[in-house]
Protein backbone atom coordinates (compact mmCIF):
# COMPACT_ATOMS: atom_id res chain seq x y z
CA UNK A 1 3.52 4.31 -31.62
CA UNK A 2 6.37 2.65 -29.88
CA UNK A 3 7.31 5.73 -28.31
CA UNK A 4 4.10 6.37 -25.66
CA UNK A 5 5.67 6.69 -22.25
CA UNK A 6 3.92 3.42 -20.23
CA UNK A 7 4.23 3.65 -16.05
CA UNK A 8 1.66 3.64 -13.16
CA UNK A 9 -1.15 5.49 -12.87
CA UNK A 10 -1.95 3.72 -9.86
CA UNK A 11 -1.49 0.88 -6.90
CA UNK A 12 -3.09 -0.56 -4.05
CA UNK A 13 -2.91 -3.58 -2.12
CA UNK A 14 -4.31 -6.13 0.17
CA UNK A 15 -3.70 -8.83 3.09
CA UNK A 16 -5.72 -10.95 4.81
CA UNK A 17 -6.40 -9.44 8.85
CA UNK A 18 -5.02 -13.16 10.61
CA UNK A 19 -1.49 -13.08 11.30
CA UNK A 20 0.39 -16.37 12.03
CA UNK A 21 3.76 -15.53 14.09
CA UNK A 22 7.00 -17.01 14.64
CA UNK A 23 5.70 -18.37 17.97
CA UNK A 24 2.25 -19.85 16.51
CA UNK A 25 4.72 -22.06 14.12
CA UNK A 26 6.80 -22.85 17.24
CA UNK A 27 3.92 -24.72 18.65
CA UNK A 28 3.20 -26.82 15.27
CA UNK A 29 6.75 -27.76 14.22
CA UNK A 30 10.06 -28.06 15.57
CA UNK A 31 11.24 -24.17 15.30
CA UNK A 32 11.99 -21.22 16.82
CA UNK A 33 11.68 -17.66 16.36
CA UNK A 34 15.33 -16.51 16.77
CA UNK A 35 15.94 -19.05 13.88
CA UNK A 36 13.42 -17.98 11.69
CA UNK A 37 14.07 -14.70 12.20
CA UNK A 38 18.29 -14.58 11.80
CA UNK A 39 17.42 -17.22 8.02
CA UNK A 40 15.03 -15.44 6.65
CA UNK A 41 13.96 -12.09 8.41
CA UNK A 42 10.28 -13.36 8.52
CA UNK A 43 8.61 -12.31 11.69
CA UNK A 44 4.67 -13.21 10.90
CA UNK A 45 2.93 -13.87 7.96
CA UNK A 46 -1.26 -13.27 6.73
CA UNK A 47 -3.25 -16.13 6.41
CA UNK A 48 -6.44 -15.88 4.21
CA UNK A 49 -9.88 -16.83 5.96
CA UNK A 50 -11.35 -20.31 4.59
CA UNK A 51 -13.88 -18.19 2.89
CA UNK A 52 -11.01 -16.01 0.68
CA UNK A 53 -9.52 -17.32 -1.97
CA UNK A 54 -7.02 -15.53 -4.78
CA UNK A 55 -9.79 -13.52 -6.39
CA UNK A 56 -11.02 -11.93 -3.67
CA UNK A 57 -7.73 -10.81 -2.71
CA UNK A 58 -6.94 -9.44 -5.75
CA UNK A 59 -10.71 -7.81 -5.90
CA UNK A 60 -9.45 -5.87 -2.92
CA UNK A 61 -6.30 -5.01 -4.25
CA UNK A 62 -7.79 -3.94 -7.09
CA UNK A 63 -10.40 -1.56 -5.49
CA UNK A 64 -7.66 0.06 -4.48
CA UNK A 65 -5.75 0.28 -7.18
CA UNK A 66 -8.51 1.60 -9.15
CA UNK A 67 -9.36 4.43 -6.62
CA UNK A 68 -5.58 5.19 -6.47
CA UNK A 69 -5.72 5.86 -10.42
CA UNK A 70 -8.75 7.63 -10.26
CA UNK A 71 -10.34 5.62 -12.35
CA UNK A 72 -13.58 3.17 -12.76
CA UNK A 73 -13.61 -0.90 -13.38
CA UNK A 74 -15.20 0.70 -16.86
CA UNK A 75 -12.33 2.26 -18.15
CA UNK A 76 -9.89 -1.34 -17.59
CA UNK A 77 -9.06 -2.59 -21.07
CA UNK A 78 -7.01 -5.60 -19.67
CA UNK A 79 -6.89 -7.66 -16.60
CA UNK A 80 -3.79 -9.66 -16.05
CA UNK A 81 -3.58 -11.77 -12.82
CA UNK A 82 0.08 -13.21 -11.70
CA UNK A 83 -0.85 -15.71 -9.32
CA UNK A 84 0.57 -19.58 -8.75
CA UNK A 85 -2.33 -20.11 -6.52
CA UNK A 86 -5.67 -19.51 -8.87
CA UNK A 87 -9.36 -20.25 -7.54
CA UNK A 88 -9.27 -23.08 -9.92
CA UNK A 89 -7.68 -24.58 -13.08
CA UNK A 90 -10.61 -22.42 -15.42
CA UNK A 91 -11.80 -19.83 -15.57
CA UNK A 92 -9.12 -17.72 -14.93
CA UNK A 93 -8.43 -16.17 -12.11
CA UNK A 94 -9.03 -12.92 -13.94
CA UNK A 95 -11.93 -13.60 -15.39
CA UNK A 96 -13.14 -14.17 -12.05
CA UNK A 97 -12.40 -10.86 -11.12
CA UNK A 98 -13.33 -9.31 -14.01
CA UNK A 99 -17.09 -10.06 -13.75
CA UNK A 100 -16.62 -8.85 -9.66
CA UNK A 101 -14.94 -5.86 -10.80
CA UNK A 102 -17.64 -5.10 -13.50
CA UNK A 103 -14.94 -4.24 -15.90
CA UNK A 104 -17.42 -5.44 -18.73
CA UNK A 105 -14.88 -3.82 -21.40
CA UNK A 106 -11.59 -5.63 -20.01
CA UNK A 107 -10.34 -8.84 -21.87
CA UNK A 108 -8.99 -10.84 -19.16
CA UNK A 109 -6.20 -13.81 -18.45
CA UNK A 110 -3.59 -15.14 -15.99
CA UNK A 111 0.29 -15.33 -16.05
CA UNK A 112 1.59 -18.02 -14.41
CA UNK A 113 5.94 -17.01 -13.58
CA UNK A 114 5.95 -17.67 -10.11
CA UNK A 115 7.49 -15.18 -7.51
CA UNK A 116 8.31 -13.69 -11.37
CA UNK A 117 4.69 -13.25 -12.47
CA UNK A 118 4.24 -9.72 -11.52
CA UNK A 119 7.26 -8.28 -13.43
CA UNK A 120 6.03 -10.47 -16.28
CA UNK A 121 2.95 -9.18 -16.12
CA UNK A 122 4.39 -5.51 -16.46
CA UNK A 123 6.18 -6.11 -19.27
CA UNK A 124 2.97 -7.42 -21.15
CA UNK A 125 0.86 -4.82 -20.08
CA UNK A 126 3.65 -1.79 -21.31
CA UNK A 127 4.24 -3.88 -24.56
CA UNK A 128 0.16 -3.55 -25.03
CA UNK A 129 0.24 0.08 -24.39
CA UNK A 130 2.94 0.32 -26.07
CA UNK A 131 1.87 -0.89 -29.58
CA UNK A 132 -1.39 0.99 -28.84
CA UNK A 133 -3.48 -2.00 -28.41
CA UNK A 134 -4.56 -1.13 -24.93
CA UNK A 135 -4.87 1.63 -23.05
CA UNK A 136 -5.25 0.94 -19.27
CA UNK A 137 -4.96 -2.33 -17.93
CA UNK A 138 -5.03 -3.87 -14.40
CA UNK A 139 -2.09 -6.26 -13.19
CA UNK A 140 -2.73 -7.85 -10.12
CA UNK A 141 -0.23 -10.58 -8.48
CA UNK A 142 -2.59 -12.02 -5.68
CA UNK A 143 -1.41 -15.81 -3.90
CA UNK A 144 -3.15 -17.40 -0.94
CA UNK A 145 0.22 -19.76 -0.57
CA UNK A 146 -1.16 -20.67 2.87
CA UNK A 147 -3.45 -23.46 0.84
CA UNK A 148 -0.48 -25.27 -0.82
CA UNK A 149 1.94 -25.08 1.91
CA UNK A 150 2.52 -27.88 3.98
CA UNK A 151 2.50 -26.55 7.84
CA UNK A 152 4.34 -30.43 8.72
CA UNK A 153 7.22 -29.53 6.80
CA UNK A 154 8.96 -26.70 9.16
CA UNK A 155 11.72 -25.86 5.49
CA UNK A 156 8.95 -24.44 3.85
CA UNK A 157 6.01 -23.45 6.50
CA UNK A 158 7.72 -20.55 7.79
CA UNK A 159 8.11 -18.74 4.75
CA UNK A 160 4.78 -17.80 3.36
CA UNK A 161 1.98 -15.59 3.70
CA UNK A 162 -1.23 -14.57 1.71
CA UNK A 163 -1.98 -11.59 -0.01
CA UNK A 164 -2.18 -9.24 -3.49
CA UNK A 165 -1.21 -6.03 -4.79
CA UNK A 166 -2.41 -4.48 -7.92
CA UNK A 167 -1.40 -1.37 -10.07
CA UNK A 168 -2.99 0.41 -13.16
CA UNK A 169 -0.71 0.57 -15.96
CA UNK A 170 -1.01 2.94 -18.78
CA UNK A 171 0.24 6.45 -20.87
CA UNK A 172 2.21 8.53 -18.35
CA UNK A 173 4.36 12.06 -18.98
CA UNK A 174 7.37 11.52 -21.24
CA UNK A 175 10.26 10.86 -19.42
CA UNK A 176 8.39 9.17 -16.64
CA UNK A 177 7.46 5.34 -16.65
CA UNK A 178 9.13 1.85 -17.42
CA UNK A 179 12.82 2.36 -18.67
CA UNK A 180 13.45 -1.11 -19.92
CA UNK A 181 12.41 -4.88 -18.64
CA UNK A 182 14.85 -8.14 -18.36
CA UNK A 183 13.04 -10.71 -18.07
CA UNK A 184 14.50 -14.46 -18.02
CA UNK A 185 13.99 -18.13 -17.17
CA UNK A 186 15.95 -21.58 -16.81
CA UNK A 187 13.84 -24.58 -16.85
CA UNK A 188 16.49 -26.99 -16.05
CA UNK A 189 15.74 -25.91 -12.89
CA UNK A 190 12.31 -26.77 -12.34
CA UNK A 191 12.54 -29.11 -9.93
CA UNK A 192 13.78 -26.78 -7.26
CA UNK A 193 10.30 -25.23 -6.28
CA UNK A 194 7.41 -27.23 -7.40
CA UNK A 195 3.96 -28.44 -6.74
CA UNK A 196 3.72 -31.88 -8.89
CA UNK A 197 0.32 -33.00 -8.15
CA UNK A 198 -3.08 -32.29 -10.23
CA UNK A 199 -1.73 -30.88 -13.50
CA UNK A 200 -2.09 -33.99 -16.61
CA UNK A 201 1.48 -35.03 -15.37
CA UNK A 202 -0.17 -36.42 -12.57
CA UNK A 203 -3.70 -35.69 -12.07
CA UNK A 204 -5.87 -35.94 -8.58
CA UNK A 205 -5.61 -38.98 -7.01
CA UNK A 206 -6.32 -40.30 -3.41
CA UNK A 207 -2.77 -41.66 -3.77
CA UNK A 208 -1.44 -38.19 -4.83
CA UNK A 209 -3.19 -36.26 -1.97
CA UNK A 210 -1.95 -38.59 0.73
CA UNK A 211 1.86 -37.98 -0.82
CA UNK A 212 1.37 -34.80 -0.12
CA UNK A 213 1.93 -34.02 -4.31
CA UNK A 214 -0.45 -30.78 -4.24
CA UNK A 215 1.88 -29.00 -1.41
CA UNK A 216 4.70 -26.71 -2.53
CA UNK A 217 7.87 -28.51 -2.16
CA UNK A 218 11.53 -26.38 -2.69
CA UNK A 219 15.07 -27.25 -2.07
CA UNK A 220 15.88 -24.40 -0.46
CA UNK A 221 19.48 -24.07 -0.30
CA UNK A 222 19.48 -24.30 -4.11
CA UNK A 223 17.12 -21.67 -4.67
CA UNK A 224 19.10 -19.11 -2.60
CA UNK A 225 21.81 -19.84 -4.70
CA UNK A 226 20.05 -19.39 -7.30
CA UNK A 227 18.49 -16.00 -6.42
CA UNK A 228 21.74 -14.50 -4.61
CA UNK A 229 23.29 -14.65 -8.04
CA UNK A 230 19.81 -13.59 -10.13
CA UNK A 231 19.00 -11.05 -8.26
CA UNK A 232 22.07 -8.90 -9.04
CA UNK A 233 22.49 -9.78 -12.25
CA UNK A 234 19.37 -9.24 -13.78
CA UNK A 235 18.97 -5.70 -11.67
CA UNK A 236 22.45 -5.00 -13.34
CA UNK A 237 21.01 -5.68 -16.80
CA UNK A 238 17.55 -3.46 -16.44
CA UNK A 239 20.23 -0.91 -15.50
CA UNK A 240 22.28 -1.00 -18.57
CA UNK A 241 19.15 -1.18 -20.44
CA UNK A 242 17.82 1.70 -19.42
CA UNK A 243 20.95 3.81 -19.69
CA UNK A 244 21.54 3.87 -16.16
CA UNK A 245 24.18 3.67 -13.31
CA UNK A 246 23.50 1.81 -9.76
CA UNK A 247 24.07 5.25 -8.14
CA UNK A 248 20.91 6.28 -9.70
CA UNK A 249 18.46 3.98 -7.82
CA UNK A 250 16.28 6.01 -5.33
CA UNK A 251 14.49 3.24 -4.37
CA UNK A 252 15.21 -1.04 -5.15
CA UNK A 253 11.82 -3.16 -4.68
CA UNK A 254 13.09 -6.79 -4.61
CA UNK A 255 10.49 -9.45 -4.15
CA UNK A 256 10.16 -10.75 -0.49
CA UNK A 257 11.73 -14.38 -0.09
CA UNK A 258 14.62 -13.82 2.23
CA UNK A 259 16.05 -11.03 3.77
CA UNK A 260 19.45 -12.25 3.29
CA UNK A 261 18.94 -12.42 -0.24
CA UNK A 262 17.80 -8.48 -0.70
CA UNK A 263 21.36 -8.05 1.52
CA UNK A 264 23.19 -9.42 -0.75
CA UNK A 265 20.89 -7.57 -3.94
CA UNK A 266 22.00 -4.14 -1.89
CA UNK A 267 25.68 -5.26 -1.88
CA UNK A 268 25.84 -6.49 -5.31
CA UNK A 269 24.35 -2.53 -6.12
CA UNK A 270 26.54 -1.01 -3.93
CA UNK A 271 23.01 0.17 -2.27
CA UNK A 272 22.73 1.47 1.54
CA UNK A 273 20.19 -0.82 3.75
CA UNK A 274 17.82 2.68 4.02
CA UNK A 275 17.13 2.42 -0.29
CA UNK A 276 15.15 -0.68 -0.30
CA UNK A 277 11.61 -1.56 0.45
CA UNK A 278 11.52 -4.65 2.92
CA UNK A 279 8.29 -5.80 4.45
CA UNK A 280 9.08 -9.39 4.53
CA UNK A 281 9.06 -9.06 8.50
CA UNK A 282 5.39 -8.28 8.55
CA UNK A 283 4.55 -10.91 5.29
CA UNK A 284 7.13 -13.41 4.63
CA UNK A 285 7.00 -14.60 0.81
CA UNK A 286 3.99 -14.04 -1.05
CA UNK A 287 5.18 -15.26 -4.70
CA UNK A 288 3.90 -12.87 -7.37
CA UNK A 289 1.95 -10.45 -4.39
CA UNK A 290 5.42 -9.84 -2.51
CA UNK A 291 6.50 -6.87 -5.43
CA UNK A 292 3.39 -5.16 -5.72
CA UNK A 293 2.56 -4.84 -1.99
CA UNK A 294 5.81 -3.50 -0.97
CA UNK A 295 5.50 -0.89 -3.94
CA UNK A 296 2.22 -0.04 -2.85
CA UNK A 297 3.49 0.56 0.49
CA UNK A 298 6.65 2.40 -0.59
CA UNK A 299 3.85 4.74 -2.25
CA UNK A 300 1.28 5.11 1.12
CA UNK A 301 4.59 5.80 3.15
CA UNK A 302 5.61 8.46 0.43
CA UNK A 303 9.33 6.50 -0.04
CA UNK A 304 8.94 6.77 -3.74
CA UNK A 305 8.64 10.91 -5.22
CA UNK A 306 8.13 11.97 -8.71
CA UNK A 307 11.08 11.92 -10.96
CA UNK A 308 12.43 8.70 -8.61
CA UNK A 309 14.30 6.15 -10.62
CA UNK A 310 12.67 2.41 -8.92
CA UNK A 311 14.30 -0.88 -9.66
CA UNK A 312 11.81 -3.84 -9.25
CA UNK A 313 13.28 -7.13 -9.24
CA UNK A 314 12.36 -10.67 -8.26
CA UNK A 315 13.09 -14.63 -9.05
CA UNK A 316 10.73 -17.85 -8.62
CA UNK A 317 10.02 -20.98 -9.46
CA UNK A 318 10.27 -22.17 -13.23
CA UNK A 319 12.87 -20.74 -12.78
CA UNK A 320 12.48 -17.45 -13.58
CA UNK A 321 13.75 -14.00 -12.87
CA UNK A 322 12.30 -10.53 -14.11
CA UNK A 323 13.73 -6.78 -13.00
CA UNK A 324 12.91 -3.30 -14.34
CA UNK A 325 13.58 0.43 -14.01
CA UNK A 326 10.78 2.56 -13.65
CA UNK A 327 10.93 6.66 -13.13
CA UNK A 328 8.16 7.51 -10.90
């Protein structure tokens, strides 16, 4: 049983149509483009309508997906959404989009690991076509970050964006498919990237709103310390894993947060600039959508080929890191 080869049968993605540039923030805080631009690489970002919330990204997304796969909301066993930012506490954001979908057949639930959650969610939906238990399941990371981000606080408000990408996991030719997962977390350092307010720790209050307790807050130079080491390392690990060398990597799909962090990811490989997928120009950091968007783009702009060994590798808050190899 354990031996069914588990990849990607398909992938598709989605972001909102309003962008929100370097020089829109410039007007609302104290910031500039060049700055933004030479720290992070982020050069606009997508910005959900008030109407849109996670769930109808990820419906999107996962039109797509489905069509990619060629394949029906019908024949989704699964549905496993990755997403910090849910419609609400419950129901899940999955079952949300499981009754929009009309995947009557699909069990559904979320995954909440952050920037993390959509390599987590691979890794649970190979393990449950793995054993057999499943056959084709739906994993969708989909944010809308713009609602907890804080656009007086000029650390954090240029860094992210809205959006969700989706794939269709299931049986795939031997040889192809995921080659091993590492995933990992370190709670100790939870309080680096946070939202505190309206969990039972400290629930809604007209005192916790006007502190500002239900916006994202991160100590930034922490976290890139944190991720400029993580990154690496657990690429480096999926490698071993799988049996393979850092020459082999056709293609590295690191999640979006900083393009000086994916620099040093490429050095640490021994990678040229031209073998990874960046997008975080066009995006900035959309948590658990950042990984399956730029794969889903890698795949429109034909970057990834058949036989194509694919490293996919992220970090976020918790903390928590995830990476995997995957032959095309």
């Amino acid at each position: 049983m354990g031996d069914i080869s588990v990849g990607i049968l398909g992938t598709g993605k989605y972001v909102p149509e309003r962008k929100l540039t370097n020089q829109d923030l410039e007007r609302m805080v104290d910031t500039n483009d060049n700055w933004i631009v030479t720290m992070t690489g982020i050069r606009e970002r997508r910005i959900a309508d008030a109407a849109q919330a996670s769930s109808d990204l990820a419906y999107e997304a996962s039109l797509r997906a489905l069509a990619s796969a060629g394949l029906t909301a019908e024949d989704i066993d699964l549905i496993i959404v990755a997403t910090i930012t849910p419609d609400m506490f419950f129901p899940s954001t999955a079952c949300l989009l499981q009754d929009r979908l009309g995947a009557k057949r699909a069990a559904a639930f979320d995954l909440s690991a952050a920037c993390s959650g959509f390599i987590y969610g691979l890794a649970t939906a190979t393990s449950f076509v793995k054993t057999g238990m499943y056959r084709r399941i739906l994993v969708v990371g989909a944010e809308t970050l713009s609602r907890i981000t804080d656009y007086t606080d000029r650390n954090t408000c240029i860094l992210f964006g809205d959006g969700a990408g989706a794939v269709v996991v299931g049986e795939v030719p031997e040889g192809r498919g995921f080659k091993s997962f590492e995933l990992g977390a370190d709670g100790s350092g939870g309080d680096l990237l946070r939202i505190c307010g309206g969990g039972s720790r400290l629930p809604s209050t007209e005192e916790s709103v006007a502190s500002k307790k239900h916006f994202l807050e991160m100590n930034g130079r922490d976290v890139f310390k944190f991720a400029v080491r993580v990154m690496g390392t657990a690429a480096e690990e999926a490698l071993a894993k799988a049996g393979l060398a850092k020459s082999d990597i056709d293609l590295l799909i690191p999640h979006q947060a900083n393009i000086r962090i994916i620099q040093s990811a490429l050095e640490r490989l021994e990678l040229s600039a031209d073998k990874a997928m960046v997008n975080i120009d066009r995006y900035g950091n959309m948590s658990a959508a950042s990984i399956p968007v730029a794969l889903a783009e890698a795949v429109e702009e034909g970057r990834v080929k058949e036989g194509d060994a694919v490293v996919l590798v992220g970090f976020g808050g918790g903390l928590t890191w995830g990476a995997s190899v995957l032959v095309w």
